[in-house]
Structure formats: structure tokens, C-alpha cells
Protein backbone atom coordinates (compact mmCIF):
# COMPACT_ATOMS: atom_id res chain seq x y z
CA UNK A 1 -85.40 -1.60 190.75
CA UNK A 2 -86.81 2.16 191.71
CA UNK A 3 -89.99 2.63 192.36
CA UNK A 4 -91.42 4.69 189.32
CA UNK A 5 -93.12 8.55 190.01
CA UNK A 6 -96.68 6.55 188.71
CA UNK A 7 -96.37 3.92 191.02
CA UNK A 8 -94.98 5.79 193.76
CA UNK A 9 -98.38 8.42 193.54
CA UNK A 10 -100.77 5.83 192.86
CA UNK A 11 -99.78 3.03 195.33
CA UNK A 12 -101.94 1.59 198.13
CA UNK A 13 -99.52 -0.22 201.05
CA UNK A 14 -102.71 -1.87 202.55
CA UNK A 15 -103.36 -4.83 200.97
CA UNK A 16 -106.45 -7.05 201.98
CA UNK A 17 -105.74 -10.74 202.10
CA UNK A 18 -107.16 -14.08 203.23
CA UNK A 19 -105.26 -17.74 203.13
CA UNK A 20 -106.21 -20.69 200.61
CA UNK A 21 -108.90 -22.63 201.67
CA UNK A 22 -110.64 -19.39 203.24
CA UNK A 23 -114.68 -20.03 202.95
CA UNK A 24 -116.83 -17.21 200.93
CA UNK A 25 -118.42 -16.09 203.95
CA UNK A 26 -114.74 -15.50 205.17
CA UNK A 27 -114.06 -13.54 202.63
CA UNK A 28 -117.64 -11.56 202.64
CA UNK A 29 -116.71 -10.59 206.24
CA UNK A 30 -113.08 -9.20 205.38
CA UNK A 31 -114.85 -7.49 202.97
CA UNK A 32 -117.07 -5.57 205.72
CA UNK A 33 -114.56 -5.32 208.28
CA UNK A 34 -111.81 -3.70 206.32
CA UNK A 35 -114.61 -1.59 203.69
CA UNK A 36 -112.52 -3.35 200.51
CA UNK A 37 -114.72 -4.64 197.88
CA UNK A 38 -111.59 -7.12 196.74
CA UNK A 39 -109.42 -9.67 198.63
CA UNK A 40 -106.68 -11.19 197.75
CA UNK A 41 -106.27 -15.33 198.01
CA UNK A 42 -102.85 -15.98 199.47
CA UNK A 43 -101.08 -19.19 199.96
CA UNK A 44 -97.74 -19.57 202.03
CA UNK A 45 -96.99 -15.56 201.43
CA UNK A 46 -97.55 -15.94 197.72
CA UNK A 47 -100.85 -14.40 196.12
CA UNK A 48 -102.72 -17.28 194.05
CA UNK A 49 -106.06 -14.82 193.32
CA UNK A 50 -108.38 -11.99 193.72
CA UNK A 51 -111.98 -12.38 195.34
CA UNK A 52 -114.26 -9.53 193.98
CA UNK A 53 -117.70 -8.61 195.20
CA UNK A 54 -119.00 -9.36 192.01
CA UNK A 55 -117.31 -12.69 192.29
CA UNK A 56 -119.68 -14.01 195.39
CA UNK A 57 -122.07 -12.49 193.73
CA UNK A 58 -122.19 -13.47 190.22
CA UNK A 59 -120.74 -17.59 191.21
CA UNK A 60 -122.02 -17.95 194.94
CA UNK A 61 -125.87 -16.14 195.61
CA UNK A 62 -127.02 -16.07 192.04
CA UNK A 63 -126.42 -19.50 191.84
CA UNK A 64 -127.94 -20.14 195.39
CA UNK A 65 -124.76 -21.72 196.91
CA UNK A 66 -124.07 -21.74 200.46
CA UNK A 67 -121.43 -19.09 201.65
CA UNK A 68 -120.36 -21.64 204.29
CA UNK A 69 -118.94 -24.18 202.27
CA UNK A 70 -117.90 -22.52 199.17
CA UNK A 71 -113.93 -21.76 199.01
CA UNK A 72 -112.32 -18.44 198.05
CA UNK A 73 -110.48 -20.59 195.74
CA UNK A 74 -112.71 -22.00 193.73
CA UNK A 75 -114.51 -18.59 192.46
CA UNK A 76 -111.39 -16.20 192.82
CA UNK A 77 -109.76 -14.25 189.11
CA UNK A 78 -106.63 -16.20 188.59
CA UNK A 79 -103.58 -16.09 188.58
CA UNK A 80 -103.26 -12.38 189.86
CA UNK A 81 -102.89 -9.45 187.71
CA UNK A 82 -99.37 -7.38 189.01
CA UNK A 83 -97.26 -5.15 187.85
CA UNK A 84 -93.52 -3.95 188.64
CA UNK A 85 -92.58 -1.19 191.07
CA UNK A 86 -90.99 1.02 188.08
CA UNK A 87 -93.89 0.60 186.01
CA UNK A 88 -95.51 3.54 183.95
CA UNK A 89 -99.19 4.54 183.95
CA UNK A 90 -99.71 3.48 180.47
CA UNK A 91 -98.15 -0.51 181.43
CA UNK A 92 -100.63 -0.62 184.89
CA UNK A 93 -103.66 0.69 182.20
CA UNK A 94 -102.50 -2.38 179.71
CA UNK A 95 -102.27 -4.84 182.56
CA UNK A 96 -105.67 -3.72 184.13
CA UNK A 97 -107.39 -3.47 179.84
CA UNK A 98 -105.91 -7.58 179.40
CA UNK A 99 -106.63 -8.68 182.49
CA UNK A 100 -110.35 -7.13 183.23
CA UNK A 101 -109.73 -6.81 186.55
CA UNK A 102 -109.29 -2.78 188.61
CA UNK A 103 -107.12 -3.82 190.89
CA UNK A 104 -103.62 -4.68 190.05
CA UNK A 105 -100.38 -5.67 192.81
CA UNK A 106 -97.33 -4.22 192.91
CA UNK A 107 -94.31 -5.94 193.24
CA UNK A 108 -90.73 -5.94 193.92
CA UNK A 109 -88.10 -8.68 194.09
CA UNK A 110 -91.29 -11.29 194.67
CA UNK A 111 -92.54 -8.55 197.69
CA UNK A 112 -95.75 -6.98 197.90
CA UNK A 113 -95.47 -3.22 197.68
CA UNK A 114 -99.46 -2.67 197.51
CA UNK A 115 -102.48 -2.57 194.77
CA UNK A 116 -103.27 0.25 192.31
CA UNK A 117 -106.93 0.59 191.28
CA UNK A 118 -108.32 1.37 187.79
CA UNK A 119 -110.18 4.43 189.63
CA UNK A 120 -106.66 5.70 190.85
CA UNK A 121 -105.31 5.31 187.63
CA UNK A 122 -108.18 7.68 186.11
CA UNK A 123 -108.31 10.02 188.97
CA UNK A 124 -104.48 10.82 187.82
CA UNK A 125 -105.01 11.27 184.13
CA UNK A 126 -108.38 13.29 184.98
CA UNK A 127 -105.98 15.93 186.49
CA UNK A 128 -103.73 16.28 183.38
CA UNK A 129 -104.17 18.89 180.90
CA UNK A 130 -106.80 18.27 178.42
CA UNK A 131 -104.29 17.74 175.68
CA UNK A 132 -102.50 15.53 177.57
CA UNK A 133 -105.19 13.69 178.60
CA UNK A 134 -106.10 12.81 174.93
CA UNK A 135 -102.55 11.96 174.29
CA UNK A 136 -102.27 9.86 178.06
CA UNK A 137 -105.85 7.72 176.70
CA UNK A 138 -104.94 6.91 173.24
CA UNK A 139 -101.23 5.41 174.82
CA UNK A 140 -103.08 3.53 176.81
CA UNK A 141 -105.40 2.71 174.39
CA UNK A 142 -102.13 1.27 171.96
CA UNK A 143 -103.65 3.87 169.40
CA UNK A 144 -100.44 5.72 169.16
């Protein structure tokens, strides 16, 4: 399988990880050291989740529980949203819309190429032609 021109522009190699049965407070510090606002939950190589900021947040200090003992795994967006290395812009944009999440993996063979966010996705179309922008949205939209 080729990597696709879309993928292949859009595609970040650095993806941010922590192992099952990583703590919150784990995560939060990832998070700070590496300047990522997501993390993915791995176990044994294979990626189980995503840990968003909005995820400690929203489940962990709004509801006052302690950083310490909460696990990645029990407030991470499951299972993972991914797409395929020869993927098109308008298949990452239906994966991201069904999904909810703005950050999707890419894969190959069962390997982790690297993430594409929703704000890479519209920094590309922003730089099409305004027609083509209209036509690009609606696709991705399913109104065509």
C-alpha cells in the first residue's frame, strides 16, 4: 500500500504515547514535556486509546478525582480513530466527523506511520482555490 499525496503532506511521524495502566498525572506530564495536548494509550505496541486534555479535564478535576490514582485507561476515547496510509483527505475528514475526535493514526500493515490533526486537515483545504474549497467541504461533508 503507497502512501497517498494527502497523507504523505499532512502526516506527523511523532507520535506521543504512554503504556496501559499509565496514571492521569502520567499522562498530564507527557502532556507538558512533549507540548501535545493528546496521548495515545498503548498496550504491548498496539494503541488501545487517546487521552485528550479535555479528557482529564472534563472526567478527572471537574469531578474532583485524584490524578494519582486515576488510570489513562479508564477516561481515554476508545478504540482509536485511524486511518490507512493511501487514504484521501475527504476519508481522514469522515473518520475525524464519526469519530469526534482531531486527531486520527495512520497506519500501515498494523505499523504506526504518525497522526493527522483536524487543524492540518483545514490548514490544507484553506490553501485551495476558493472554488475548490467549496467543492473539497461539501465532499467531506457527503453533500455531493
Amino acid at each position: 500500500m503507497a502512501i497517498s499525496h494527502s497523507v504523505a503532506s499532512l502526516l506527523q511521524p511523532n507520535v506521543v504515547r504512554i503504556e496501559s495502566g499509565s496514571t492521569v498525572s502520567d499522562v498530564a506530564r507527557v502532556m507538558a514535556e512533549k507540548n501535545v495536548r493528546n496521548v495515545f494509550v498503548m498496550r504491548e505496541g498496539e494503541p488501545l486509546g487517546l487521552v485528550r486534555d479535555y479528557d482529564i479535564i472534563t472526567r478527572v478535576v471537574a469531578r474532583n478525582l485524584d490524578p494519582d490514582i486515576v488510570k489513562a485507561d479508564e477516561i481515554m476515547c476508545k478504540p482509536v480513530a485511524s486511518v490507512k496510509a493511501d487514504a484521501e483527505l475527504f476519508e481522514i475528514a469522515a473518520v475525524m466527523a464519526q469519530t469526534g475526535v482531531r486527531r486520527v493514526l495512520v497506519m500501515q500493515d498494523a505499523k504506526i506511520l504518525g497522526t493527522i490533526t483536524a487543524g492540518d486537515l483545514l490548514n490544507i483545504v484553506s490553501h485551495f482555490p476558493r472554488s475548490s474549497q467549496r467543492e473539497t467541504l461539501r465532499s467531506i461533508a457527503g453533500l455531493t
